[in-house]
Protein backbone atom coordinates (compact mmCIF):
# COMPACT_ATOMS: atom_id res chain seq x y z
CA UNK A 1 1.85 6.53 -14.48
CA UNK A 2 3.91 3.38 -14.22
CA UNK A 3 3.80 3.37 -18.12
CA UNK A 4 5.87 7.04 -17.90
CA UNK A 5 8.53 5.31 -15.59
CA UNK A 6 9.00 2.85 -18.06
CA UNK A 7 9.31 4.91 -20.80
CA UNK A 8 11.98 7.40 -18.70
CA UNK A 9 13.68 4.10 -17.11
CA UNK A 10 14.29 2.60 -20.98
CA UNK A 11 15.65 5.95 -22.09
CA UNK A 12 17.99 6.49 -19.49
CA UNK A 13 19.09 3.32 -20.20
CA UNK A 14 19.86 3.03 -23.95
CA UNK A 15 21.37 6.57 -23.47
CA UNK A 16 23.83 4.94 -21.14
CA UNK A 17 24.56 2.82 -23.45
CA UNK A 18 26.34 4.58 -25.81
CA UNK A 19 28.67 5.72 -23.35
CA UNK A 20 31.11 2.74 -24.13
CA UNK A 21 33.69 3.40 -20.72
CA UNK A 22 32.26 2.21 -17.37
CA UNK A 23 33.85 5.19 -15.94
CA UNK A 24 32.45 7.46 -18.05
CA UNK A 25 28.82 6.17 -17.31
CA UNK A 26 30.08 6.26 -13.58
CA UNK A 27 30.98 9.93 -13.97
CA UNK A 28 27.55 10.97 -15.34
CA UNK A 29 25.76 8.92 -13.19
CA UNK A 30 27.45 10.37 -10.13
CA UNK A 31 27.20 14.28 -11.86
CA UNK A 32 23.11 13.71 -12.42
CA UNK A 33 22.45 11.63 -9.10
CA UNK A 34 20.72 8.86 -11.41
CA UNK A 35 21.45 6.32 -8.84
CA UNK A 36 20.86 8.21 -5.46
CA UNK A 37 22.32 12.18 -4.84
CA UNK A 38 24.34 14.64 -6.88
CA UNK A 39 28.00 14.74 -6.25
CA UNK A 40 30.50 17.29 -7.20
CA UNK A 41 33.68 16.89 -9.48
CA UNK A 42 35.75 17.55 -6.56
CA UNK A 43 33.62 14.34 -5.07
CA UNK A 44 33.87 12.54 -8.23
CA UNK A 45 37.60 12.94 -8.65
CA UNK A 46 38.61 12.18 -5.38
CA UNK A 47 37.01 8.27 -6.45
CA UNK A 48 38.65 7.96 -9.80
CA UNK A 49 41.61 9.53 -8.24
CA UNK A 50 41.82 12.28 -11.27
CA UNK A 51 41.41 15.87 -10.59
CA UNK A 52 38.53 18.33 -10.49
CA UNK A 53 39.15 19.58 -14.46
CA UNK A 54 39.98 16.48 -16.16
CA UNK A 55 36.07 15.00 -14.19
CA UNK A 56 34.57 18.67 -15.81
CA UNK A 57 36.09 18.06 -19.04
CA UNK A 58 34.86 14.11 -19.19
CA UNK A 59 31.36 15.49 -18.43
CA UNK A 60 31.58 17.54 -21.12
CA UNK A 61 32.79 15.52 -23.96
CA UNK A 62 30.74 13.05 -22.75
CA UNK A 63 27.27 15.20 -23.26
CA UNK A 64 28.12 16.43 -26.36
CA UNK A 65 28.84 13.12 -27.88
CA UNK A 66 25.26 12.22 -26.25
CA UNK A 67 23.56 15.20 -28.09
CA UNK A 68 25.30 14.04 -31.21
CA UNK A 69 23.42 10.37 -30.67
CA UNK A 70 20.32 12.46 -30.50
CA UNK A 71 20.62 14.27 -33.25
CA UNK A 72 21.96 11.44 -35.25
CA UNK A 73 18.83 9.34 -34.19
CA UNK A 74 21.01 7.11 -33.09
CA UNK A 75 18.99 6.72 -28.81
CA UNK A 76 15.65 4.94 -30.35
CA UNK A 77 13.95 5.08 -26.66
CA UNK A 78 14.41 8.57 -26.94
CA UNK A 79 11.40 9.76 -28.96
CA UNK A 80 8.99 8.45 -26.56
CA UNK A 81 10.40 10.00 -23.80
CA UNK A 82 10.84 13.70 -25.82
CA UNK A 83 7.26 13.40 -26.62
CA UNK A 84 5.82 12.29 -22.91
CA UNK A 85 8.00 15.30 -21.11
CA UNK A 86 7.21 17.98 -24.06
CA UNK A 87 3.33 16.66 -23.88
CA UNK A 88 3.48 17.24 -19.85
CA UNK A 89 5.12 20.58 -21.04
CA UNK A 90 3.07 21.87 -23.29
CA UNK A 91 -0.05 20.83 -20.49
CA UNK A 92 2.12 23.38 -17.89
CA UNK A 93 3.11 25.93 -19.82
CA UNK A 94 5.81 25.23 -21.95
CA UNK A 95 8.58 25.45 -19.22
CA UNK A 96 8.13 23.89 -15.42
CA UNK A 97 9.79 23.45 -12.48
CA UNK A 98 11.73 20.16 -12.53
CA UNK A 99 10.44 18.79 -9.07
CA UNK A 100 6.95 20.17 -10.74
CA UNK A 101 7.31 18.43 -14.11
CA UNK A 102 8.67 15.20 -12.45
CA UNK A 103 5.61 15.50 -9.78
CA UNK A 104 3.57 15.46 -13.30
CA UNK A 105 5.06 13.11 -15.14
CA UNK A 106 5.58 10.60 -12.55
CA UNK A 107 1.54 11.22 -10.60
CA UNK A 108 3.16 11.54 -7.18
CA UNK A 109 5.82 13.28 -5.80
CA UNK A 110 8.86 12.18 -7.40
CA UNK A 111 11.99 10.76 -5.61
CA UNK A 112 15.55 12.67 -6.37
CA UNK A 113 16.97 10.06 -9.10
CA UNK A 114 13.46 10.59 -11.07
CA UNK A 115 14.03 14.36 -10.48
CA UNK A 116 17.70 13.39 -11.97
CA UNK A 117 16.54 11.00 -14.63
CA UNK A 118 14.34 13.79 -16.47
CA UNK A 119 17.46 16.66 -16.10
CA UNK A 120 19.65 14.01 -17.64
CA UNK A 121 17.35 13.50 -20.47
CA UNK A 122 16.64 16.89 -20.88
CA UNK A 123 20.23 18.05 -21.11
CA UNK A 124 20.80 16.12 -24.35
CA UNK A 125 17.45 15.96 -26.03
CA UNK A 126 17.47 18.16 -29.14
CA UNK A 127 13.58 19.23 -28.40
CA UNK A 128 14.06 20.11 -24.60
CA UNK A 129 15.94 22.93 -23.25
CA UNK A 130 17.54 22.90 -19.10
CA UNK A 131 17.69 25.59 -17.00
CA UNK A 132 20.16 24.73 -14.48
CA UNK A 133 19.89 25.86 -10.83
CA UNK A 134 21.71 28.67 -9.15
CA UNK A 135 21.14 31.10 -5.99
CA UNK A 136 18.51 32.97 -8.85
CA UNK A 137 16.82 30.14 -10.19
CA UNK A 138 14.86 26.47 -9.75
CA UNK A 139 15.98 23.89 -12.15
CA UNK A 140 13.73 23.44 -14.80
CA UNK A 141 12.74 22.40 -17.92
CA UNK A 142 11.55 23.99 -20.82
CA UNK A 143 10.14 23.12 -24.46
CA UNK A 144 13.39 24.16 -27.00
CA UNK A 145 11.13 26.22 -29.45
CA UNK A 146 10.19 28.22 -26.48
CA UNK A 147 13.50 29.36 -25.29
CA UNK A 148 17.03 28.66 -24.78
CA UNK A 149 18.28 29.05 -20.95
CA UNK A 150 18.94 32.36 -21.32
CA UNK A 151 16.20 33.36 -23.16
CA UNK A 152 13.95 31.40 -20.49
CA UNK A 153 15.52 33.48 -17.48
CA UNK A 154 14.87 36.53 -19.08
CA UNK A 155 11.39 35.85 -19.43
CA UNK A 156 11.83 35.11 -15.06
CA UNK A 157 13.95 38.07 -14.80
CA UNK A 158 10.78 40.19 -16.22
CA UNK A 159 8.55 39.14 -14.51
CA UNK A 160 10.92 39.90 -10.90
CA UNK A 161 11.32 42.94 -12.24
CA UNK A 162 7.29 43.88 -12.69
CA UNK A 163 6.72 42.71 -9.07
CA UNK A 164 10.00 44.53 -7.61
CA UNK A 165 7.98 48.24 -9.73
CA UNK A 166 4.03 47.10 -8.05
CA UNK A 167 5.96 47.05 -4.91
CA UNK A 168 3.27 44.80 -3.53
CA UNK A 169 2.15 41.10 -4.38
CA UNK A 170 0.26 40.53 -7.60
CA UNK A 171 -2.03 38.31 -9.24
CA UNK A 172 -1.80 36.39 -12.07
CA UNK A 173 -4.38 38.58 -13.95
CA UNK A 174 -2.90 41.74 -12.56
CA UNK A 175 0.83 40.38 -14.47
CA UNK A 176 -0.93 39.10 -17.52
CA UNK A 177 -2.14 42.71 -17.81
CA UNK A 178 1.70 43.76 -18.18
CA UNK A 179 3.24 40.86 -20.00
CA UNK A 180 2.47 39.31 -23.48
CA UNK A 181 1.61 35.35 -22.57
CA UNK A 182 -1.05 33.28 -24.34
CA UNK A 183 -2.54 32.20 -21.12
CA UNK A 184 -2.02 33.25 -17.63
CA UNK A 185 -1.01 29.76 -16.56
CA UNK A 186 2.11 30.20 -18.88
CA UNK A 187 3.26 33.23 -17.03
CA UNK A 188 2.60 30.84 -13.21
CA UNK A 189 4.95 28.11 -15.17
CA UNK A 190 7.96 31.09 -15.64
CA UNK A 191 7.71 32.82 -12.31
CA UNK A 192 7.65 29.37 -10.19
CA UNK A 193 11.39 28.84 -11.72
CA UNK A 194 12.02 31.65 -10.17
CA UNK A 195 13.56 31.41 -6.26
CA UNK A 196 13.09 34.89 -5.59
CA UNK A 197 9.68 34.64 -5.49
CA UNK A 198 6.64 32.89 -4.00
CA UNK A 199 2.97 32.69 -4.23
CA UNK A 200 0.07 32.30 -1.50
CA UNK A 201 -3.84 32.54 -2.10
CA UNK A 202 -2.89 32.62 -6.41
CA UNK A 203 -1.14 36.11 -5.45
CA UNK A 204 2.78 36.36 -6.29
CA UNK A 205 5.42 38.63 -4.53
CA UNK A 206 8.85 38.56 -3.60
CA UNK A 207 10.01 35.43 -1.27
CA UNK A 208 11.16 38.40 1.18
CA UNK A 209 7.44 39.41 1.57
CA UNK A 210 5.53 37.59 4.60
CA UNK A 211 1.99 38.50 2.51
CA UNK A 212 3.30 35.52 0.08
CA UNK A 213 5.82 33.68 2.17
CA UNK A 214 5.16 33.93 5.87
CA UNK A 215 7.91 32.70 8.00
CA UNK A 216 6.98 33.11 11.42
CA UNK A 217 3.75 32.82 13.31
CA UNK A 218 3.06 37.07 13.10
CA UNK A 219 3.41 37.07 9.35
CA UNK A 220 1.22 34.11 9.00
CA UNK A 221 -1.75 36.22 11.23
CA UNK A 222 -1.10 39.19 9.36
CA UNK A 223 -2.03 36.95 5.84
CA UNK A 224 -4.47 36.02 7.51
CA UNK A 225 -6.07 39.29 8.45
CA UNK A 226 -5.14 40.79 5.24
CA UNK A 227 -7.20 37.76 3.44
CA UNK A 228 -10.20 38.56 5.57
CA UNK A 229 -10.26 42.49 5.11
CA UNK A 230 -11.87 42.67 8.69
CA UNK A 231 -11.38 42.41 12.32
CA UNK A 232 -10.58 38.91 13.92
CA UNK A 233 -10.81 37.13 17.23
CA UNK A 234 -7.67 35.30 18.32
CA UNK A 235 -9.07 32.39 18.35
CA UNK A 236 -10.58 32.52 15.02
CA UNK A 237 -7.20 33.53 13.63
CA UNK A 238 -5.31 30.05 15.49
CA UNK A 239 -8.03 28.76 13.36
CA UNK A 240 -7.72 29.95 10.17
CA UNK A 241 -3.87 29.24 10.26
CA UNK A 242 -4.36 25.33 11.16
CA UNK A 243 -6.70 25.37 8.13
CA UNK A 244 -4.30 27.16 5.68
CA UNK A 245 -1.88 25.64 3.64
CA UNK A 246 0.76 27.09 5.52
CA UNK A 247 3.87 25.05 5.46
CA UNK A 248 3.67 25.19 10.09
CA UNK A 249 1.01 25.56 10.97
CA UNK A 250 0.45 23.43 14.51
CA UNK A 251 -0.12 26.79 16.22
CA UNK A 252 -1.35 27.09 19.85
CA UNK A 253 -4.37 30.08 20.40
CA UNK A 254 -1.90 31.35 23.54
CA UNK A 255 1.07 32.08 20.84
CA UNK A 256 -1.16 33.58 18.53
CA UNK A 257 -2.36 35.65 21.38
CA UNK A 258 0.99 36.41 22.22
CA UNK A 259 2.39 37.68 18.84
CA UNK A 260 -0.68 39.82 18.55
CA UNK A 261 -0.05 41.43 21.79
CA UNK A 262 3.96 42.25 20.99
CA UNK A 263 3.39 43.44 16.87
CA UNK A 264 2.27 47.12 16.04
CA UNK A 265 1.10 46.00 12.91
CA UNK A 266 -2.14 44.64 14.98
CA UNK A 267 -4.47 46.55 17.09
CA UNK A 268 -6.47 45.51 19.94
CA UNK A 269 -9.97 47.13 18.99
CA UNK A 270 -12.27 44.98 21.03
CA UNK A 271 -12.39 41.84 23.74
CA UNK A 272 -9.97 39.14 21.95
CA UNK A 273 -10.89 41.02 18.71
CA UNK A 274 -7.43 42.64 16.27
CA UNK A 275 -7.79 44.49 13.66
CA UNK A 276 -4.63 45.85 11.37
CA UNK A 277 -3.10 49.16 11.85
CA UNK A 278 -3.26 49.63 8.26
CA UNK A 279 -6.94 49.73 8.16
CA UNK A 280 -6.63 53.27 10.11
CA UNK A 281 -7.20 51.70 13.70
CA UNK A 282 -5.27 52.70 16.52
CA UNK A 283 -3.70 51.11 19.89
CA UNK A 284 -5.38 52.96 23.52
CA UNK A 285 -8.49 52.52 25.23
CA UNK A 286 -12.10 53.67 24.53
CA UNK A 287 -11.40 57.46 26.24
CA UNK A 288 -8.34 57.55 24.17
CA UNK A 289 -10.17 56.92 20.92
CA UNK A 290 -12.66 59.33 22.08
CA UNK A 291 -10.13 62.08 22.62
CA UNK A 292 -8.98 61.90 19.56
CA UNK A 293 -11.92 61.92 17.56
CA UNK A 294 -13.19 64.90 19.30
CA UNK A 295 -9.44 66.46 18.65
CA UNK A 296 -9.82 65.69 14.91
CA UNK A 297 -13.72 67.23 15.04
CA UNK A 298 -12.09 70.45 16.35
CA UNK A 299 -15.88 71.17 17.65
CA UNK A 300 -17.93 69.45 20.33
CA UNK A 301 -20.09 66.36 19.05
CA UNK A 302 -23.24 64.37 19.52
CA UNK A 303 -23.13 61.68 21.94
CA UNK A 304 -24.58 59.68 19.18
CA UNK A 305 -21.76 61.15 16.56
CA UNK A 306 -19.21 59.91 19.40
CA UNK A 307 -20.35 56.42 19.18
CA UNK A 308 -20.71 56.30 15.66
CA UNK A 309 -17.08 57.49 15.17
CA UNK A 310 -15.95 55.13 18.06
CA UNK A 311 -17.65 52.82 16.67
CA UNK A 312 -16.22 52.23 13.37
CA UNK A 313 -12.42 51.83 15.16
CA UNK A 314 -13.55 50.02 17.91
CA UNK A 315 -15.71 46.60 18.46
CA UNK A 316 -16.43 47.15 21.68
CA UNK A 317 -20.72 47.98 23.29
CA UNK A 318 -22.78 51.21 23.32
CA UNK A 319 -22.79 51.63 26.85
CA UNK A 320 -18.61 51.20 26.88
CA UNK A 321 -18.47 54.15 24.83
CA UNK A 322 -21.19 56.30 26.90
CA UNK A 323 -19.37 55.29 30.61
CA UNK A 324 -16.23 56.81 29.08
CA UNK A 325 -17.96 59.83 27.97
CA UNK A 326 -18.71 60.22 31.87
CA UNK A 327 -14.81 60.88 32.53
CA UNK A 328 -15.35 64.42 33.93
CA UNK A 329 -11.09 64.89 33.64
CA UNK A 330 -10.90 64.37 29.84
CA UNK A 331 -14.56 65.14 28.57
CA UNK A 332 -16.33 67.98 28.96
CA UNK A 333 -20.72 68.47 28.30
CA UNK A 334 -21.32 71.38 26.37
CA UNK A 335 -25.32 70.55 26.62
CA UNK A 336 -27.94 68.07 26.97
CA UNK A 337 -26.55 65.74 24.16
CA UNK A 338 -22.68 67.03 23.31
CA UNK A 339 -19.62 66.78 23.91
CA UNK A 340 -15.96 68.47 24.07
CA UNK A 341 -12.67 68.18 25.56
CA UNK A 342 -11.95 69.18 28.76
């Protein structure tokens, strides 16, 4: 990979160099954060001692006379560099993240001015097209015959807009169903430029959803249980989370203990064991569950129909279920072997 930085070093470079004023290469430097972080025209102004529109305007003329050069043929490192980032492109997707396609390009995660290096190249490179970030969207970069900006973001904006109708997360099969990409992996490249949404276990959703972007330690048991389709113990769960690739995840088994207790969304069903409410379990004890099963039968039942029924909400033993049946107050024996309410 140290052949790559070479390549993007050289380019950045000779394109530089035809910027002939020192304050003009100062000004783009300082716009792109080639040399350490972005910094606003306000920022940039206040330095040269010019205002705010005559920095924007500077910028300007001096990117379009940079996309003339590169038309014109007249950057020679240039060519190498299109072809490495449209190569690492065309690997991803056709369009990428630009802390993804840096990551990439570079084999490791990239530091801010090689993040910056690859936006500056892309703005003026006549094969590359730049998405540039806002409060909807990651920067990113894109092959040109696949999209201007706008027609990128409305490839984003579609996909948003399929999640937002499911209503739930989806995977990448389930949207390739509903969209017209040549390869699922094309339609991961759009969505991850997309900041209103987020991914967990290859599933996609809205970032608002804790099923694909848990931000506390109840939304990260509730993935958890949701992954497993079946009742937990707590201390399986603290587990499970220290072995995700949750972003936190240095849980203690008391917390998780203690969200589980104070969320409705998780039912007690057994000793230490939680189950969803979802699933059609309820909170109350073993006579509770009882009651209303034999409330729902509308009829007395079996003793052995009683534990089956309990059963199947409840992880808890035989005899648990028959000692409760002896509660004279709530249940009543219609027989040898049934039971009704009292």
């Amino acid at each position: 990979m140290e052949q790559n930085a070479e390549i993007l070093k050289k380019t950045i470079s000779g394109s530089l160099k035809i910027i002939e004023q020192d304050r003009e290469r100062e000004i783009i430097s300082r716009r792109f954060g080639l040399n350490g972080s972005k910094e606003t025209l306000e920022q940039i102004g206040e330095m040269l001692s010019i205002t705010r529109e005559r920095v924007r305007q500077l910028e300007k003329a001096i990117l379009i006379r940079l996309r003339i050069s590169a038309e014109d043929d007249e950057i020679p490192e240039l060519a190498a560099a299109e072809k490495l980032l449209v190569r690492n492109l065309t690997e991803m997707g056709r369009v990428a993240k630009l802390s993804d396609l840096a990551d990439k390009v570079y084999g490791r995660t990239a530091k801010a001015p090689e993040r910056a290096g690859i936006c500056f190249i892309a703005t003026f490179a006549k094969n590359l097209t730049v998405v540039e970030e806002n409060d909807r969207y990651n920067a990113a970069v894109g092959i040109a015959d696949y999209g201007d900006e706008t027609k990128i973001r409305e490839r984003v904006d579609e996909i948003v807009s399929i999640i937002k109708a499911h209503k739930s997360p989806m995977t990448l099969d389930e949207l390739d169903e509903k969209l017209n990409y040549e390869h699922p992996d094309h339609i991961k490249a759009t969505a991850s430029i997309s900041k209103l949404l987020a991914t967990l276990n290859e599933v996609w959703g809205l970032a608002k959803w804790p099923e694909v972007n848990p931000k506390n330690i109840r939304d990260k048991i509730f993935v958890i249980l949701e992954a497993r389709k079946e009742p937990m113990h707590f201390s399986d769960i603290a587990k499970e989370i220290k072995e995700s690739n949750f972003k936190r995840k240095n849980v203690t088994i008391q917390a998780i203990h203690n969200e589980l207790i104070k969320d409705s969304r998780f039912v007690l069903i057994g000793r230490g064991i939680y189950a969803l409410s979802s699933w059609g379990y309820k909170k109350g004890t073993i006579s509770d569950t009882i009651k209303l099963i034999l409330e729902k039968a509308g009829k007395p039942l079996s003793r052995e129909e009683i534990v089956k029924q309990v059963l199947k909400v409840r992880k808890v033993k035989e005899t648990t279920i028959l000692l409760n049946l002896q509660n004279k107050k709530l249940f009543k024996k219609v027989d040898k072997n049934s039971y009704t309410l009292a």
